[in-house]
C-alpha atoms as a PDB file:
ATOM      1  CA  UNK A   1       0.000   0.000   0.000  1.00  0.00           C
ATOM      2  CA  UNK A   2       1.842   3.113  -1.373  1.00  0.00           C
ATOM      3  CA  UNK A   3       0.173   6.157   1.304  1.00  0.00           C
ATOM      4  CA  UNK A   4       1.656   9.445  -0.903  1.00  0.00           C
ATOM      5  CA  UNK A   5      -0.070  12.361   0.540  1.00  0.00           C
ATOM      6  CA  UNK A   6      -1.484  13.126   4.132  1.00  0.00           C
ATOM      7  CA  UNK A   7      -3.725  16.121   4.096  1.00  0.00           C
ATOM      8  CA  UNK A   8      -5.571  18.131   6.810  1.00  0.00           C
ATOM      9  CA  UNK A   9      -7.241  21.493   6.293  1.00  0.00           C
ATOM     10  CA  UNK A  10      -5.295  24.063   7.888  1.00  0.00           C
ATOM     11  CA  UNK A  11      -8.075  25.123  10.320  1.00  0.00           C
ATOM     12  CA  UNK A  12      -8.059  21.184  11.444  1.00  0.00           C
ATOM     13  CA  UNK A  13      -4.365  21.093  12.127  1.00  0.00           C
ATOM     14  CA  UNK A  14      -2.610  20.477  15.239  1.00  0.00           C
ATOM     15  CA  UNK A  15      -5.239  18.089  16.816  1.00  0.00           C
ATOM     16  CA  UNK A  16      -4.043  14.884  15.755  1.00  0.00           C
ATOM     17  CA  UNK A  17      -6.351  14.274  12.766  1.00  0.00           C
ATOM     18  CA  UNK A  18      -3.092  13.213  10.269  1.00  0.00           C
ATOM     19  CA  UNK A  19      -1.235  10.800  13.015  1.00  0.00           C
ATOM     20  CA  UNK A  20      -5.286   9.406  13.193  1.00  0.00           C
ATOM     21  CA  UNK A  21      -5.350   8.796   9.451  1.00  0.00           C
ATOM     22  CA  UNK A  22      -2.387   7.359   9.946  1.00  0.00           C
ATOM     23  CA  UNK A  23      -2.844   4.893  12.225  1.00  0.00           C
ATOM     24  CA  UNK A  24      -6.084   3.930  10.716  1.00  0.00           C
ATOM     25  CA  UNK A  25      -4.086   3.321   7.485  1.00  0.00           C
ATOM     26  CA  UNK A  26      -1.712   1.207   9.297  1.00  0.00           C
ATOM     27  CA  UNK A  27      -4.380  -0.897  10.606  1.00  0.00           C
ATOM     28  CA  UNK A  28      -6.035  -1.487   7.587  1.00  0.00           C
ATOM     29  CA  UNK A  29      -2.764  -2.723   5.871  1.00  0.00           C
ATOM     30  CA  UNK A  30      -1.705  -5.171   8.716  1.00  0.00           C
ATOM     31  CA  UNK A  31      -5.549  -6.264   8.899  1.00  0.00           C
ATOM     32  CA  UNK A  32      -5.295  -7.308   4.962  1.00  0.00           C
ATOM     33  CA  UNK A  33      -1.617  -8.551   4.797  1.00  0.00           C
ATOM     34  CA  UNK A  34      -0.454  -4.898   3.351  1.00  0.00           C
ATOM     35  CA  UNK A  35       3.026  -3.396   3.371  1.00  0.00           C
ATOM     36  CA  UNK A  36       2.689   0.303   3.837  1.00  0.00           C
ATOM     37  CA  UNK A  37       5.480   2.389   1.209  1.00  0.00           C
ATOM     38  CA  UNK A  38       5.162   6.063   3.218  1.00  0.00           C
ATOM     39  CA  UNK A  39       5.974   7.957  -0.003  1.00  0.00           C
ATOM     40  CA  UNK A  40       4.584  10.988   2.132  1.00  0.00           C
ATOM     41  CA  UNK A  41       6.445  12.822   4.657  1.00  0.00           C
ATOM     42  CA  UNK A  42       4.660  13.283   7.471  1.00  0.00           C
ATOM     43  CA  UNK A  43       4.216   9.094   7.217  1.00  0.00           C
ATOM     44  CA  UNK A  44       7.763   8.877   7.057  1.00  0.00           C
ATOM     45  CA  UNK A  45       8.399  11.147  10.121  1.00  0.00           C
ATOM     46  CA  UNK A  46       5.700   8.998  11.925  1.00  0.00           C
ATOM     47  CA  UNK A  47       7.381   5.907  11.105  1.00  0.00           C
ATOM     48  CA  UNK A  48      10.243   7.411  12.713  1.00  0.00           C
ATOM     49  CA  UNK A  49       9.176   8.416  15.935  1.00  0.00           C
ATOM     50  CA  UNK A  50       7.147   5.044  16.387  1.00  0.00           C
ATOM     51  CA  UNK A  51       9.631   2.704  14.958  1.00  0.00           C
ATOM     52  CA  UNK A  52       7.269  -0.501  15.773  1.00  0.00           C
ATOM     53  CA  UNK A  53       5.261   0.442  12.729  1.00  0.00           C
ATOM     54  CA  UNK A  54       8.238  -0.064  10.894  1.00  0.00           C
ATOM     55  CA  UNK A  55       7.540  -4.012  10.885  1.00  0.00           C
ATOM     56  CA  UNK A  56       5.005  -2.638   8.197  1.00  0.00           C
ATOM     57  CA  UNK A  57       7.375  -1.320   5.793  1.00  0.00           C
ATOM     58  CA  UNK A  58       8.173  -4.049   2.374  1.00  0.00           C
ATOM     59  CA  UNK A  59      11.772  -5.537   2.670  1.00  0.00           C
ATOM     60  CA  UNK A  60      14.377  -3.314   1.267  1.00  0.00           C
ATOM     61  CA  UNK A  61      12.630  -0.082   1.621  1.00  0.00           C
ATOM     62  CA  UNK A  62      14.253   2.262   3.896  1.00  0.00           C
ATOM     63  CA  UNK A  63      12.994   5.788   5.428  1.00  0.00           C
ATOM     64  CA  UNK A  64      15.674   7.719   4.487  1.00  0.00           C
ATOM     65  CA  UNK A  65      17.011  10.122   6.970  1.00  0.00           C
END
């Protein structure tokens, strides 16, 4: 599952709403057998801070720096 844009209106930000797509994304992927390419940055950055959603990512694929 390739996730390549995360998008709140700017009136909506800064309560949470993106990390909530997020996760909901990431449970729908481990629910159907899905590996999760975070093409977007905000999904990278997630990835980042909560490294065990990293056991989502295909084999190979890295998050960069």
């Amino acid at each position: 599952m390739r996730i390549h844009h995360t998008e709140v209106p700017p009136r909506l930000e800064g309560r949470g709403i993106a990390s909530q797509i997020v996760r909901e994304a990431f449970a729908y992927a481990e629910a159907n057998g899905l590996a999760v390419e975070p093409w977007c940055s905000f999904v990278r950055n997630y990835m980042r801070q909560h490294p065990v959603t990293q056991r989502l990512l295909p084999e190979g694929f890295t998050l960069g720096r």
